[in-house]
Protein backbone atom coordinates (compact mmCIF):
# COMPACT_ATOMS: atom_id res chain seq x y z
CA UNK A 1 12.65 9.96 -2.28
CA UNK A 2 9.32 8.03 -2.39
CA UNK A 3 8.17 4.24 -2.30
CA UNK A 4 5.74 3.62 -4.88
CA UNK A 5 2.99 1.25 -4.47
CA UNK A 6 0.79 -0.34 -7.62
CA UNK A 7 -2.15 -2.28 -7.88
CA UNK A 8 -1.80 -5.44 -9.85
CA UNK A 9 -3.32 -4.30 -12.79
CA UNK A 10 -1.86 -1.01 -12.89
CA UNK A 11 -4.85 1.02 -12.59
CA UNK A 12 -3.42 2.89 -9.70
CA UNK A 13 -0.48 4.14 -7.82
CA UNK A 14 0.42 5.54 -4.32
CA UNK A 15 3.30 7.05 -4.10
CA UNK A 16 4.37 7.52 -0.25
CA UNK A 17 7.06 10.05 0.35
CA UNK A 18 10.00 8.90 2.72
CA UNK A 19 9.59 12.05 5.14
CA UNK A 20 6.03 10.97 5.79
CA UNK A 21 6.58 7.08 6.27
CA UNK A 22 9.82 8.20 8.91
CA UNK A 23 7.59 10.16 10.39
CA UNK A 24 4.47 7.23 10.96
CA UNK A 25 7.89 4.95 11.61
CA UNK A 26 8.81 7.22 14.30
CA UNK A 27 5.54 7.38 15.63
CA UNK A 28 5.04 3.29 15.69
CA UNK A 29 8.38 2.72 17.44
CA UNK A 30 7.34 5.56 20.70
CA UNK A 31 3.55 3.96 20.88
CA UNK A 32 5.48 0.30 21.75
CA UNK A 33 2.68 -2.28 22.17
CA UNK A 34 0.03 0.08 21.82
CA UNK A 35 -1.65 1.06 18.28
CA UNK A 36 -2.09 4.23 16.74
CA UNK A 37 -2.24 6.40 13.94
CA UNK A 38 -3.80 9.05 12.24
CA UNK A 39 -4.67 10.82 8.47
CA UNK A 40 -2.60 11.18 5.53
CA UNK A 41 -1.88 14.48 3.62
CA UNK A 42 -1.21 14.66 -0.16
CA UNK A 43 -2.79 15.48 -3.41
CA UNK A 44 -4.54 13.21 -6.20
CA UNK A 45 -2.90 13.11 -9.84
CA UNK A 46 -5.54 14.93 -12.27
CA UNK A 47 -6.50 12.19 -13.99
CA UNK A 48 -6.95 10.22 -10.18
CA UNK A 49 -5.16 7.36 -10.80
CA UNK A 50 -2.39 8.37 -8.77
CA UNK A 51 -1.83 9.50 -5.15
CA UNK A 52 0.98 11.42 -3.73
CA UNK A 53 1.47 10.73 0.21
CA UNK A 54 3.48 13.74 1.13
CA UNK A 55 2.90 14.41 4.82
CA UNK A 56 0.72 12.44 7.87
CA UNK A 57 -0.38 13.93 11.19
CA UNK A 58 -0.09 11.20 14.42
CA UNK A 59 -3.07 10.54 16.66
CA UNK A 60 -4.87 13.77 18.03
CA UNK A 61 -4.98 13.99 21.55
CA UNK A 62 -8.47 12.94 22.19
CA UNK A 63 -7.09 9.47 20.66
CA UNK A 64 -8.02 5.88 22.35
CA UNK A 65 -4.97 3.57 22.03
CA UNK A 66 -5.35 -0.41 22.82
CA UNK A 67 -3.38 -3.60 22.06
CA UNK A 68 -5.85 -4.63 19.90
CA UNK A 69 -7.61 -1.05 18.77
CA UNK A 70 -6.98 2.20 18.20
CA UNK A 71 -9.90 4.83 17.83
CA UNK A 72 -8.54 8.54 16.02
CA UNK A 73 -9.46 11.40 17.62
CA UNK A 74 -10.62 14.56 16.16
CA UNK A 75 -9.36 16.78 18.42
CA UNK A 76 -7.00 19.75 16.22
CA UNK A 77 -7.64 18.06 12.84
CA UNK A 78 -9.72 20.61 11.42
CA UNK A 79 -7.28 23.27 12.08
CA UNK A 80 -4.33 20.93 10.41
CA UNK A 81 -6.31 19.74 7.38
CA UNK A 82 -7.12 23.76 6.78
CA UNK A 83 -3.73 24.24 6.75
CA UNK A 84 -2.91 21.75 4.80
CA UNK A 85 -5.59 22.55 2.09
CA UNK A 86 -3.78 26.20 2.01
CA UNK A 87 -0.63 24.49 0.85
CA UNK A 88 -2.51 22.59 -1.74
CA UNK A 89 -2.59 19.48 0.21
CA UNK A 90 -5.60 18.02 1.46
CA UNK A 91 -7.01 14.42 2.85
CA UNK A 92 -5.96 11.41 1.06
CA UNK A 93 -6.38 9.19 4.01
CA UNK A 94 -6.22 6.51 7.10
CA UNK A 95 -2.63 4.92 8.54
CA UNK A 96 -2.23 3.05 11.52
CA UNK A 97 -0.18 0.40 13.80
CA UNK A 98 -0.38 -3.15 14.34
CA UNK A 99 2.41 -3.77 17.57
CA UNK A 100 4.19 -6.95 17.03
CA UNK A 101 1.79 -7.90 14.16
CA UNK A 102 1.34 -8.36 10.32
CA UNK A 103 -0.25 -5.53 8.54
CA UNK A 104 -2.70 -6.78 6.95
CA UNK A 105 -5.86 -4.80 7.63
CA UNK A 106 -8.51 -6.49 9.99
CA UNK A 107 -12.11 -6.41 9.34
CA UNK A 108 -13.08 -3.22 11.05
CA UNK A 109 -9.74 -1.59 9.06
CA UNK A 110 -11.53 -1.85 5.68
CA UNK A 111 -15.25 -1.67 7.02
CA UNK A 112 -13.99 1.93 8.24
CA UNK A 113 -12.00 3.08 4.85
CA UNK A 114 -15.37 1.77 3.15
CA UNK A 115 -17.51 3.89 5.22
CA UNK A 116 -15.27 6.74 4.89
CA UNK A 117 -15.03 6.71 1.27
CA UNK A 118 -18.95 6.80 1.03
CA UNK A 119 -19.06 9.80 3.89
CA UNK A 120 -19.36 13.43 2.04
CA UNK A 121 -17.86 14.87 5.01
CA UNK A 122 -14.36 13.57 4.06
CA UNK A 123 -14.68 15.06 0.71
CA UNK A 124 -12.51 11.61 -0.56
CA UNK A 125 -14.35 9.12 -2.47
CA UNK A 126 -10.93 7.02 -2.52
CA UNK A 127 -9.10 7.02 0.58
CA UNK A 128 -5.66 5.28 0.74
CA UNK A 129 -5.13 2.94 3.87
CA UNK A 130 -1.18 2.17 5.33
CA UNK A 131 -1.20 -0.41 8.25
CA UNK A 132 2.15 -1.03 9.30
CA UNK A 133 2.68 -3.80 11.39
CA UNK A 134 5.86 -5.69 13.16
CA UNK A 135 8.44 -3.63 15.76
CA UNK A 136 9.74 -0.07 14.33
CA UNK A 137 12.50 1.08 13.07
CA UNK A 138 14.08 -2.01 12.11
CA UNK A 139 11.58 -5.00 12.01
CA UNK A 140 8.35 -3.71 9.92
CA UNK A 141 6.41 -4.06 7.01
CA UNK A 142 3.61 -1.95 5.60
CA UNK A 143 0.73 -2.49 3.55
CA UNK A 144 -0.99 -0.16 1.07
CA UNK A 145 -4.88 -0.41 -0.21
CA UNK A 146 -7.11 2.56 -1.61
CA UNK A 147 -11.07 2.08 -2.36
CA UNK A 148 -11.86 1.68 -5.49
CA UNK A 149 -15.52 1.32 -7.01
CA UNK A 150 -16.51 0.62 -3.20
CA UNK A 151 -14.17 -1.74 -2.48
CA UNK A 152 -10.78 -2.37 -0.99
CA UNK A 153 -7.48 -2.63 -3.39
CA UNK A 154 -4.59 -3.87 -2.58
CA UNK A 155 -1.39 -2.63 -3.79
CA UNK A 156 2.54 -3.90 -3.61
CA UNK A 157 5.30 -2.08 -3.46
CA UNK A 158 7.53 -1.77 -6.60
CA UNK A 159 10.42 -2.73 -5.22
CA UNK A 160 13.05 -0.83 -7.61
CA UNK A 161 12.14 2.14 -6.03
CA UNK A 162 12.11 0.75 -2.52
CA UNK A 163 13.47 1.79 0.62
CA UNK A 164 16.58 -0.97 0.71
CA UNK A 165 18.93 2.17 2.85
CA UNK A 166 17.42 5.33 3.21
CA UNK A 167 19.07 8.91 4.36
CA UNK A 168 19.43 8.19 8.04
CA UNK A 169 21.24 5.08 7.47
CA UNK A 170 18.09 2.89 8.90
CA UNK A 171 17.41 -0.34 7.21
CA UNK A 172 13.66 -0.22 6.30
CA UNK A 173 11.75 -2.99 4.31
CA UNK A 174 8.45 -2.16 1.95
CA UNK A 175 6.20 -5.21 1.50
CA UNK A 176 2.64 -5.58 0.60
């Protein structure tokens, strides 16, 4: 199962696959009050107008979590992102968590995606960011941008295909 997200004029789609938003979820609910995060795993669509979000990896080790911050680490990511790209998977992008807090992406959240979407090290001219904010598993909402001509889209969830009960019973709420 998946959660699709769409911009508003339907120039482009993320779809985020249940496994890998349980698994940031999971993540948000163990860091408490802290933030974190970490990269997203998937593939473009040929034509690139759509992204599938298959798979994240949490914060490497050498992570700095704050209230108010959270700086990834690199620490083990090249090794994961080789393996990845061996199962025809590769970068897509940037999630993180906003403890007790909307999602909506401060400042420095879409400064970064910009800058990383302009860096040829990342090898991803249009990176996909998920901030989910609130209190995991039960109380959270999510949102979903990608870059875009250099600059930040926003995308909503299409809510037919939503998460209103998923497998492990858990009530769990999309919103953009």
């Amino acid at each position: 199962m998946k959660t699709t997200f769409i911009a508003a004029d339907s120039s482009v789609a993320i779809d985020v696959e249940h496994p890998a938003l349980w698994a940031m979820l999971d993540l948000c609910a163990s860091a408490g009050r802290l933030e974190t995060g970490g990269i997203l795993l998937g593939r473009y669509s040929t034509y690139g107008d759509r992204v599938v979000v298959s798979k994240i990896v949490g914060p490497p080790p050498d992570s700095k979590h704050h209230c108010f911050g959270f700086v990834r680490g690199v620490s083990g990511l090249a090794a994961k992102l080789r393996a990845a790209w061996s199962q025809g998977e590769y970068y897509v992008g940037e999630w993180h968590f906003h403890p007790h807090a909307s999602p909506t992406p401060s400042g420095r959240d879409r400064r970064q995606i910009l800058e990383f979407s302009q860096d040829p090290g990342y090898h991803c001219p249009h990176p996909v960011l998920i901030v989910v904010g609130g209190v995991p598993p039960t109380d959270w909402s999510a949102s979903v941008s990608v870059v875009i001509n250099h600059r930040v889209v926003y995308l909503v969830a299409d809510v037919q295909g939503s998460l209103a009960a998923d497998q492990r019973g858990e009530q769990r709420r999309p919103q953009s």
